[in-house]
PDB file of N, CA and C in Angstrom:
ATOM      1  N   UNK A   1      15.152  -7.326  -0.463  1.00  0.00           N
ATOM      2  CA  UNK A   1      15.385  -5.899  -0.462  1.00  0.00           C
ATOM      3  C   UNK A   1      16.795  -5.615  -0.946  1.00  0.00           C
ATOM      4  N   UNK A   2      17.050  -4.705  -1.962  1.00  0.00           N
ATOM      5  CA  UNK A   2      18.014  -4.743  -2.255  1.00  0.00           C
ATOM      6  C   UNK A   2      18.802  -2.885  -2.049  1.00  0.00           C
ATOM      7  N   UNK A   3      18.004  -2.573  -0.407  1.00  0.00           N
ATOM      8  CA  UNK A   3      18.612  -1.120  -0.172  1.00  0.00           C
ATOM      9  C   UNK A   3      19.746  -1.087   0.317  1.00  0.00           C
ATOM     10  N   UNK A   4      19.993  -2.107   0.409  1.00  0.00           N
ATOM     11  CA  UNK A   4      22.049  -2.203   1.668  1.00  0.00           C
ATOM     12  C   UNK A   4      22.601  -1.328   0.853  1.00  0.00           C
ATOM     13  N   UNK A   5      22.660  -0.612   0.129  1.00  0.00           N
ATOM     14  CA  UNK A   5      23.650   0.021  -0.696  1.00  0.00           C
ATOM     15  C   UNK A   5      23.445   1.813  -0.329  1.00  0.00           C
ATOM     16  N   UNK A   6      22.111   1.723   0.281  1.00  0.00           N
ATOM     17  CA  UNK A   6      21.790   3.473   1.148  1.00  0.00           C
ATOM     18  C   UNK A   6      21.786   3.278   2.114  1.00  0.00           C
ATOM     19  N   UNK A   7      21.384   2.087   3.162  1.00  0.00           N
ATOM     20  CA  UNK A   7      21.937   1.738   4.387  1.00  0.00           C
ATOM     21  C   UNK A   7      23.273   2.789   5.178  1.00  0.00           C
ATOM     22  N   UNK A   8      23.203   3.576   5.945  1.00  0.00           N
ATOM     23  CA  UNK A   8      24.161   3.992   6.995  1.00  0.00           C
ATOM     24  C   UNK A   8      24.337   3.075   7.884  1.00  0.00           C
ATOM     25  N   UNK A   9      25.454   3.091   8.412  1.00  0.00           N
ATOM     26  CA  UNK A   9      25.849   2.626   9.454  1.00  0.00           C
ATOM     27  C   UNK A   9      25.210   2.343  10.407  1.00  0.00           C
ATOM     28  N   UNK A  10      24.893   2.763  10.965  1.00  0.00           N
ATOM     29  CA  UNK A  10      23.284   2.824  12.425  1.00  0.00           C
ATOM     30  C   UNK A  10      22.185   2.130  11.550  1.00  0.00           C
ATOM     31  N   UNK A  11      21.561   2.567  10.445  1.00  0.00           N
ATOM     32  CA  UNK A  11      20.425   1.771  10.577  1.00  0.00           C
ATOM     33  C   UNK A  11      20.705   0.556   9.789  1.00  0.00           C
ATOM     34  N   UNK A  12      21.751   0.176   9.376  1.00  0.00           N
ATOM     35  CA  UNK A  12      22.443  -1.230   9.233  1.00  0.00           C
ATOM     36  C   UNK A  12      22.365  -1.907  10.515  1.00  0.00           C
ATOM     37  N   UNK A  13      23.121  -1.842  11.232  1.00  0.00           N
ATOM     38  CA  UNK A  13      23.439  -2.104  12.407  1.00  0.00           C
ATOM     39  C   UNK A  13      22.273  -2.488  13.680  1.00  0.00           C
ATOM     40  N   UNK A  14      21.312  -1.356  13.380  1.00  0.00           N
ATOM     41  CA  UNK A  14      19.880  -1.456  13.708  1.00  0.00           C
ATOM     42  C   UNK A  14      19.012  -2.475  13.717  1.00  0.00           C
ATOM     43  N   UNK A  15      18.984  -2.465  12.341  1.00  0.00           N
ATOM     44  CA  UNK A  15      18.380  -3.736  11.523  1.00  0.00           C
ATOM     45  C   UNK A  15      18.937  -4.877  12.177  1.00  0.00           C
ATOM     46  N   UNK A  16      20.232  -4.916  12.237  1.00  0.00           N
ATOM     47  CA  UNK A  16      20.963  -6.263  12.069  1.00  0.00           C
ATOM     48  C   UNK A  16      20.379  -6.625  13.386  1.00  0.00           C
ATOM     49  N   UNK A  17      20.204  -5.687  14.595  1.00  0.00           N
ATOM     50  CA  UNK A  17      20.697  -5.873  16.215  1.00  0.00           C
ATOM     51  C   UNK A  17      18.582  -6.696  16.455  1.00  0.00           C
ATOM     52  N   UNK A  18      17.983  -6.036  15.325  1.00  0.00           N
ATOM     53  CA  UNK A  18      16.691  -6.417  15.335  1.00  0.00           C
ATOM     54  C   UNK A  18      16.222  -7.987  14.975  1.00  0.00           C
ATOM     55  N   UNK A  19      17.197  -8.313  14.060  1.00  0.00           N
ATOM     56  CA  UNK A  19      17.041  -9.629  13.498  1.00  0.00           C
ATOM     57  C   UNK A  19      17.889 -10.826  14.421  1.00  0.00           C
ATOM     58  N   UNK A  20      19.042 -10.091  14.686  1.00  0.00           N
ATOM     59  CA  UNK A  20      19.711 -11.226  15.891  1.00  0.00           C
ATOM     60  C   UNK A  20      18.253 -11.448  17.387  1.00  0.00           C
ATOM     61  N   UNK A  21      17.762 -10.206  17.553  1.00  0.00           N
ATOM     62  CA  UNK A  21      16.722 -10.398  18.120  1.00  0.00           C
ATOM     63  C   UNK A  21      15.406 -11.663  17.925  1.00  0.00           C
ATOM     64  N   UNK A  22      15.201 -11.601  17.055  1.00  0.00           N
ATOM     65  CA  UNK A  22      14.240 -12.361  16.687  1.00  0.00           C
ATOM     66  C   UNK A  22      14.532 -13.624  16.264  1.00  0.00           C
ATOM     67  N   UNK A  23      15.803 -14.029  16.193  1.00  0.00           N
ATOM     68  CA  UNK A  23      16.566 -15.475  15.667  1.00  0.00           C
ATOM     69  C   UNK A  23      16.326 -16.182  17.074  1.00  0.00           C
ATOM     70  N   UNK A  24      16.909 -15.252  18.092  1.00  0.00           N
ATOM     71  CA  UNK A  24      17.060 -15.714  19.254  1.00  0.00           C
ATOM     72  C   UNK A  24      15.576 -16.160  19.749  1.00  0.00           C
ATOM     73  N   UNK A  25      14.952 -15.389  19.229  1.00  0.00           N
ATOM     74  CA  UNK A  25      13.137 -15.659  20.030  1.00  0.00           C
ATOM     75  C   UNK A  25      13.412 -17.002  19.643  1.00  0.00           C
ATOM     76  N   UNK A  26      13.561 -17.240  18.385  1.00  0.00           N
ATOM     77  CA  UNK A  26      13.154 -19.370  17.317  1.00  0.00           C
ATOM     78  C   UNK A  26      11.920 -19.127  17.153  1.00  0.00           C
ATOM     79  N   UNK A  27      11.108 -17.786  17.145  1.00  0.00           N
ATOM     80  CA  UNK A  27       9.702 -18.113  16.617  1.00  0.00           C
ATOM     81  C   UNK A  27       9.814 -18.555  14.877  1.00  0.00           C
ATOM     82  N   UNK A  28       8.774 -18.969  14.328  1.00  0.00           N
ATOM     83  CA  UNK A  28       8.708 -18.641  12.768  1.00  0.00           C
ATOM     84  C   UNK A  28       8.922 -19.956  12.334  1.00  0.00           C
ATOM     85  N   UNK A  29       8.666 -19.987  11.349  1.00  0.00           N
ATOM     86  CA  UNK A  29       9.076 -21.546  10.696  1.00  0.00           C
ATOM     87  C   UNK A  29      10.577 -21.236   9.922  1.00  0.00           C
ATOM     88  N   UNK A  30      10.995 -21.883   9.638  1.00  0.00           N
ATOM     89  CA  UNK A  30      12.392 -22.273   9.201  1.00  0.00           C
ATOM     90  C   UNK A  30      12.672 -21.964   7.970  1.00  0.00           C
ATOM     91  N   UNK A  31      12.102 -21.478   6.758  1.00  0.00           N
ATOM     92  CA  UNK A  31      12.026 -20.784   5.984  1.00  0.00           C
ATOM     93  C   UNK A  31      11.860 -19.404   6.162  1.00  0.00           C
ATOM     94  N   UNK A  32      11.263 -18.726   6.973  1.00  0.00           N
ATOM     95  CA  UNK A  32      11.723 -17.325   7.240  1.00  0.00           C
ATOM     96  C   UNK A  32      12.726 -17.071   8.611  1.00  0.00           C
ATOM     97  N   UNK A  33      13.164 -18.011   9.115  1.00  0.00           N
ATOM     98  CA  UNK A  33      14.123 -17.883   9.970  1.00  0.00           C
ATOM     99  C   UNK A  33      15.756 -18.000   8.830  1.00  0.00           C
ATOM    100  N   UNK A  34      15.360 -18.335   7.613  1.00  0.00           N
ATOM    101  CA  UNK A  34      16.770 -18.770   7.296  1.00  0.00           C
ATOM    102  C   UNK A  34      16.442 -16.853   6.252  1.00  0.00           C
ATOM    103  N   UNK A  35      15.745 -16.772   6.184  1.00  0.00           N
ATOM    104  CA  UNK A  35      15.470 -15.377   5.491  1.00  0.00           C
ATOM    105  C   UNK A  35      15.748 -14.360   5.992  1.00  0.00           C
ATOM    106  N   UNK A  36      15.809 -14.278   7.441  1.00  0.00           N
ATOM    107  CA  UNK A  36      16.209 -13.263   8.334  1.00  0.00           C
ATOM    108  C   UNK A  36      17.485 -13.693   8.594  1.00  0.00           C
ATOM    109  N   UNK A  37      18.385 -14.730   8.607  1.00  0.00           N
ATOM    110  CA  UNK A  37      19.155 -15.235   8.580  1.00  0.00           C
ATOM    111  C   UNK A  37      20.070 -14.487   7.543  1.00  0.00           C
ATOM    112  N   UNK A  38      19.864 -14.691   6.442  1.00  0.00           N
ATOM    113  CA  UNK A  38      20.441 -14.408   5.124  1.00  0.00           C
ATOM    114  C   UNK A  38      20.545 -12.509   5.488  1.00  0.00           C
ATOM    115  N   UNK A  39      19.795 -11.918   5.611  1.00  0.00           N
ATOM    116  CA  UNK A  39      19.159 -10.398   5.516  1.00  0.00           C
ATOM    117  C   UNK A  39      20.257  -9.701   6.643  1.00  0.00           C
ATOM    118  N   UNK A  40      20.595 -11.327   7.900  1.00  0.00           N
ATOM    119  CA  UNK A  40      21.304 -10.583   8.637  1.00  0.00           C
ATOM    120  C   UNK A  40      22.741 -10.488   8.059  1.00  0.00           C
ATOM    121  N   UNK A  41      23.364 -11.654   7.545  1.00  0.00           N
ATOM    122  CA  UNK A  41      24.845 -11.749   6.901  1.00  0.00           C
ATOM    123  C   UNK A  41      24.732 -10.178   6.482  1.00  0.00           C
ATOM    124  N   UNK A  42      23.785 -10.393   5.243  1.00  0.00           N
ATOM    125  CA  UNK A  42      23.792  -9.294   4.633  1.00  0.00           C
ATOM    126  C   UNK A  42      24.193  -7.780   4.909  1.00  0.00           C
ATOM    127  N   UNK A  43      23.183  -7.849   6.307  1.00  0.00           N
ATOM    128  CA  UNK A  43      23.748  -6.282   6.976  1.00  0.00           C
ATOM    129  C   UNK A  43      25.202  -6.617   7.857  1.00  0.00           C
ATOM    130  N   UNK A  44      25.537  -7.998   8.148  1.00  0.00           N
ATOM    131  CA  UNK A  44      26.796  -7.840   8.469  1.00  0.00           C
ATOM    132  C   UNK A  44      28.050  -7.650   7.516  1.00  0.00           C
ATOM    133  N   UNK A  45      28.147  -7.550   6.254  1.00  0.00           N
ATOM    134  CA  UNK A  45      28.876  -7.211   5.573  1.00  0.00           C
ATOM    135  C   UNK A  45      28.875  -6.345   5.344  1.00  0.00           C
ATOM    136  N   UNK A  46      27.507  -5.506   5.136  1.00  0.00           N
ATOM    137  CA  UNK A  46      27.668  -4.176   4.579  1.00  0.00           C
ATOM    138  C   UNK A  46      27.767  -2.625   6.396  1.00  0.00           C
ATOM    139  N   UNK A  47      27.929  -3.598   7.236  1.00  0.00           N
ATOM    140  CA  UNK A  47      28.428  -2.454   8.596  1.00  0.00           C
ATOM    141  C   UNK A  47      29.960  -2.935   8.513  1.00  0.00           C
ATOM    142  N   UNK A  48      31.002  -4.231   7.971  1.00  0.00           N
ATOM    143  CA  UNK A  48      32.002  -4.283   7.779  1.00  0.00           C
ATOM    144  C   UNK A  48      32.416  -3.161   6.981  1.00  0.00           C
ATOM    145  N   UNK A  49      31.957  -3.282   5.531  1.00  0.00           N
ATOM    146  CA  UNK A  49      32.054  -2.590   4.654  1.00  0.00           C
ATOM    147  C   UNK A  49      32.657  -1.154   4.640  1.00  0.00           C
ATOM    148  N   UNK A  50      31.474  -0.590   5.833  1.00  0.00           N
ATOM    149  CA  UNK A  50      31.292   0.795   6.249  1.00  0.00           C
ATOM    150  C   UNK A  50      32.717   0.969   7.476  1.00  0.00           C
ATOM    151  N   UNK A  51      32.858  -0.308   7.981  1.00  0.00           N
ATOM    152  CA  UNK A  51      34.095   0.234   9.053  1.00  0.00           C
ATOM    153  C   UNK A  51      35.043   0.164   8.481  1.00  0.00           C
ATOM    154  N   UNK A  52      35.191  -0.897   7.428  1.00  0.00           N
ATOM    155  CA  UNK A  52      36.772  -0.830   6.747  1.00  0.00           C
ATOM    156  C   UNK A  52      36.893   0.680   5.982  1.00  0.00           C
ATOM    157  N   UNK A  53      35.838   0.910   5.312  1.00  0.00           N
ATOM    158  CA  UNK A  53      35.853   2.386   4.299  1.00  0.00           C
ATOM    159  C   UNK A  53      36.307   3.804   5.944  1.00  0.00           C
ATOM    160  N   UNK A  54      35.677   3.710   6.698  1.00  0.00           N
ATOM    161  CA  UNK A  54      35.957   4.318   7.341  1.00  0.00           C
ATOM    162  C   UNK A  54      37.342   4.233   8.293  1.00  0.00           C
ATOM    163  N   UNK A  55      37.551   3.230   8.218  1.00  0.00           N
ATOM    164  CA  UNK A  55      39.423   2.897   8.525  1.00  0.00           C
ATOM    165  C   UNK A  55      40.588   3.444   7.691  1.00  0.00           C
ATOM    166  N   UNK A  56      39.897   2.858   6.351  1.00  0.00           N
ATOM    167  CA  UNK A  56      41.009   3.913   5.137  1.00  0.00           C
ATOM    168  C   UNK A  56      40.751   5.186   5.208  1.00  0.00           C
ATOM    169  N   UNK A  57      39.717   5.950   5.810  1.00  0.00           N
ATOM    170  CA  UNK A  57      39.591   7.409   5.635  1.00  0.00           C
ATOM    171  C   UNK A  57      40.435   7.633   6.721  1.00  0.00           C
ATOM    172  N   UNK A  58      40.337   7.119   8.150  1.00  0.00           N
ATOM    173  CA  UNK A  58      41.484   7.601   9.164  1.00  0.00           C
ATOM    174  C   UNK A  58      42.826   7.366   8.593  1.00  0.00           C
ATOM    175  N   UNK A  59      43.267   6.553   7.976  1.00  0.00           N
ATOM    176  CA  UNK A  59      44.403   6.149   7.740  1.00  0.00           C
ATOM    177  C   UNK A  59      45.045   7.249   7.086  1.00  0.00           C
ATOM    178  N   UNK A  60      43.972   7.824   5.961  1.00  0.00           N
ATOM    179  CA  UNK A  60      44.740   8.574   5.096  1.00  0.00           C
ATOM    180  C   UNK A  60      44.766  10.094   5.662  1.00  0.00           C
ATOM    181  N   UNK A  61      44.111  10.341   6.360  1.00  0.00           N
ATOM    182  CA  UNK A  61      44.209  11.574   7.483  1.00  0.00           C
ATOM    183  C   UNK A  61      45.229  11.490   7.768  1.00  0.00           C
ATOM    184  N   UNK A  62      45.487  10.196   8.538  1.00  0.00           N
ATOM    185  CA  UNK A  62      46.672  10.290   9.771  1.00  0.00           C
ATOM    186  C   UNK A  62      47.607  10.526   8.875  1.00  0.00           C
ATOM    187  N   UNK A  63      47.811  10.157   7.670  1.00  0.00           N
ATOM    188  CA  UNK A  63      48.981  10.193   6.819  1.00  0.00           C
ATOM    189  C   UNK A  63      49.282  11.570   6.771  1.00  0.00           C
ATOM    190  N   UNK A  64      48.337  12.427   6.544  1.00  0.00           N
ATOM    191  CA  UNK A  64      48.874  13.595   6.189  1.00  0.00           C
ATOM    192  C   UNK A  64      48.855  14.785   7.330  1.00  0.00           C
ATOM    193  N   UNK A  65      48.091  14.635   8.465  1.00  0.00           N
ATOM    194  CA  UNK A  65      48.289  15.020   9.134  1.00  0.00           C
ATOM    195  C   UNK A  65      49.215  14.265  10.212  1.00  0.00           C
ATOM    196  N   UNK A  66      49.643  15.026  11.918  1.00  0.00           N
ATOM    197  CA  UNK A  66      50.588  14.682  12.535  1.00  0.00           C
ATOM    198  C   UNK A  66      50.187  13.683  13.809  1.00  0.00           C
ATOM    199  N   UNK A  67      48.825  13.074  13.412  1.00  0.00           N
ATOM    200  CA  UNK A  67      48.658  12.087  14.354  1.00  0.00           C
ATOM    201  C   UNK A  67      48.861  10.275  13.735  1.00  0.00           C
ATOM    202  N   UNK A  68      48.899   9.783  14.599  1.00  0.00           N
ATOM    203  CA  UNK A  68      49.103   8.444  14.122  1.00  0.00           C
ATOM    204  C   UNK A  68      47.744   7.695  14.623  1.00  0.00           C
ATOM    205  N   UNK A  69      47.372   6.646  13.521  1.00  0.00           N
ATOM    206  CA  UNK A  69      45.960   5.648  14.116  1.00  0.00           C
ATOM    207  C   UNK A  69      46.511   4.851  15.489  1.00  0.00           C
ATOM    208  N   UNK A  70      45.656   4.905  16.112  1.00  0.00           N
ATOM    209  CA  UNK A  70      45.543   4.012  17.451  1.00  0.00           C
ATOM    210  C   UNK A  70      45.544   2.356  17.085  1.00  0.00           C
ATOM    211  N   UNK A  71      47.028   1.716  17.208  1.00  0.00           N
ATOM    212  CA  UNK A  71      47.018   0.601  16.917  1.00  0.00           C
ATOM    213  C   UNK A  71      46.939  -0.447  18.277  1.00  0.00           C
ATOM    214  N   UNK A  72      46.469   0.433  19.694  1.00  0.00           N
ATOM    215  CA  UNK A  72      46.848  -1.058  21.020  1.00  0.00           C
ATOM    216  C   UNK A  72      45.730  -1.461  21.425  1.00  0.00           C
ATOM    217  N   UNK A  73      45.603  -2.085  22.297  1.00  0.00           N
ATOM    218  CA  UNK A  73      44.404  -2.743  22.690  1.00  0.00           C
ATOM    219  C   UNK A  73      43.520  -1.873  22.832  1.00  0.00           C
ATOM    220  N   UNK A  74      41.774  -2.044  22.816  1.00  0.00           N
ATOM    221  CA  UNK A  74      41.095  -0.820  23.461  1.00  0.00           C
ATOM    222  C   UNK A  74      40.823  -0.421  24.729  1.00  0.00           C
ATOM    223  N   UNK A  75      41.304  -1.448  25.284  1.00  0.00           N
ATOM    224  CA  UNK A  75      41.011  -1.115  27.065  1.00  0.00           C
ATOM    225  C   UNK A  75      42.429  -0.612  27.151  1.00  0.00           C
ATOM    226  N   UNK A  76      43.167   0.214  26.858  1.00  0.00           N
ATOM    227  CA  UNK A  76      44.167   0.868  27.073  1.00  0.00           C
ATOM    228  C   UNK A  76      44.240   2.352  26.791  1.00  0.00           C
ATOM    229  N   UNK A  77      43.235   3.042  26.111  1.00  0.00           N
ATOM    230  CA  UNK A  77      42.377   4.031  26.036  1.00  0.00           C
ATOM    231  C   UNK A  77      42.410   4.813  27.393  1.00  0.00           C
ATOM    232  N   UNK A  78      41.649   4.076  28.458  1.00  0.00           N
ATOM    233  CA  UNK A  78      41.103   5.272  29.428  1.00  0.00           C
ATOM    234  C   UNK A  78      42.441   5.464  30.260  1.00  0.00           C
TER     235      UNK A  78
END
Protein backbone atom coordinates (compact mmCIF):
# COMPACT_ATOMS: atom_id res chain seq x y z
CA UNK A 1 0.00 0.00 0.00
CA UNK A 2 1.45 2.94 -0.87
CA UNK A 3 -1.24 5.53 1.09
CA UNK A 4 1.28 6.69 4.03
CA UNK A 5 1.46 9.82 2.22
CA UNK A 6 -2.68 10.70 3.14
CA UNK A 7 -2.28 8.92 6.33
CA UNK A 8 -3.08 11.51 9.41
CA UNK A 9 -1.69 11.18 12.36
CA UNK A 10 -4.36 9.03 14.28
CA UNK A 11 -5.02 6.72 11.65
CA UNK A 12 -1.23 6.17 11.22
CA UNK A 13 -0.84 5.59 14.59
CA UNK A 14 -4.02 3.43 14.59
CA UNK A 15 -2.83 1.22 12.16
CA UNK A 16 0.49 1.01 13.67
CA UNK A 17 -1.11 0.31 17.46
CA UNK A 18 -3.16 -2.58 15.33
CA UNK A 19 -0.19 -4.30 13.89
CA UNK A 20 2.03 -4.13 17.13
CA UNK A 21 -1.15 -5.97 18.18
CA UNK A 22 -1.04 -8.76 16.11
CA UNK A 23 2.95 -9.24 16.10
CA UNK A 24 2.44 -9.79 19.65
CA UNK A 25 -0.42 -12.52 19.06
CA UNK A 26 2.91 -14.64 16.72
CA UNK A 27 -0.06 -15.90 14.84
CA UNK A 28 0.71 -16.20 10.91
CA UNK A 29 3.55 -17.63 9.25
CA UNK A 30 6.67 -15.65 8.99
CA UNK A 31 6.29 -14.20 5.76
CA UNK A 32 3.34 -12.16 6.65
CA UNK A 33 4.57 -11.49 10.05
CA UNK A 34 7.69 -9.84 8.47
CA UNK A 35 4.97 -7.92 6.15
CA UNK A 36 3.21 -6.46 8.96
CA UNK A 37 6.47 -5.96 10.28
CA UNK A 38 7.71 -3.83 7.42
CA UNK A 39 3.97 -1.88 7.13
CA UNK A 40 4.66 -1.19 10.80
CA UNK A 41 8.31 0.67 10.42
CA UNK A 42 6.53 2.17 7.79
CA UNK A 43 3.77 3.85 9.82
CA UNK A 44 6.46 4.47 12.33
CA UNK A 45 8.21 6.88 10.27
CA UNK A 46 5.58 8.45 8.76
CA UNK A 47 3.78 9.41 12.70
CA UNK A 48 7.65 10.64 13.22
CA UNK A 49 7.38 12.50 10.21
CA UNK A 50 4.09 14.12 11.27
CA UNK A 51 5.56 15.03 14.87
CA UNK A 52 8.72 16.51 13.66
CA UNK A 53 6.56 18.68 10.87
CA UNK A 54 4.45 19.55 13.66
CA UNK A 55 7.41 20.61 16.01
CA UNK A 56 8.70 23.06 13.30
CA UNK A 57 5.20 24.53 13.10
CA UNK A 58 5.35 25.24 17.04
CA UNK A 59 8.69 26.42 16.76
CA UNK A 60 7.97 28.90 14.25
CA UNK A 61 4.87 30.24 16.16
CA UNK A 62 6.77 30.51 19.20
CA UNK A 63 9.19 32.56 17.20
CA UNK A 64 6.94 35.06 16.39
CA UNK A 65 4.74 35.12 18.88
CA UNK A 66 5.56 35.75 22.87
CA UNK A 67 5.57 32.24 24.08
CA UNK A 68 8.46 29.96 24.21
CA UNK A 69 8.30 25.85 23.31
CA UNK A 70 8.23 23.75 26.40
CA UNK A 71 11.73 22.39 26.58
CA UNK A 72 11.62 20.28 30.47
CA UNK A 73 10.70 17.11 31.32
CA UNK A 74 6.95 16.14 30.83
CA UNK A 75 6.10 15.16 34.21
CA UNK A 76 6.83 18.69 35.16
CA UNK A 77 3.73 19.98 33.41
CA UNK A 78 1.08 19.36 36.11
Amino acid sequence: MNDLPSLTFEQALAELQQIVAELEQGDGDLAAGLARYERGMQLARRCNDLLDQAELRVRELAANGSEHPFTGPLDSRT
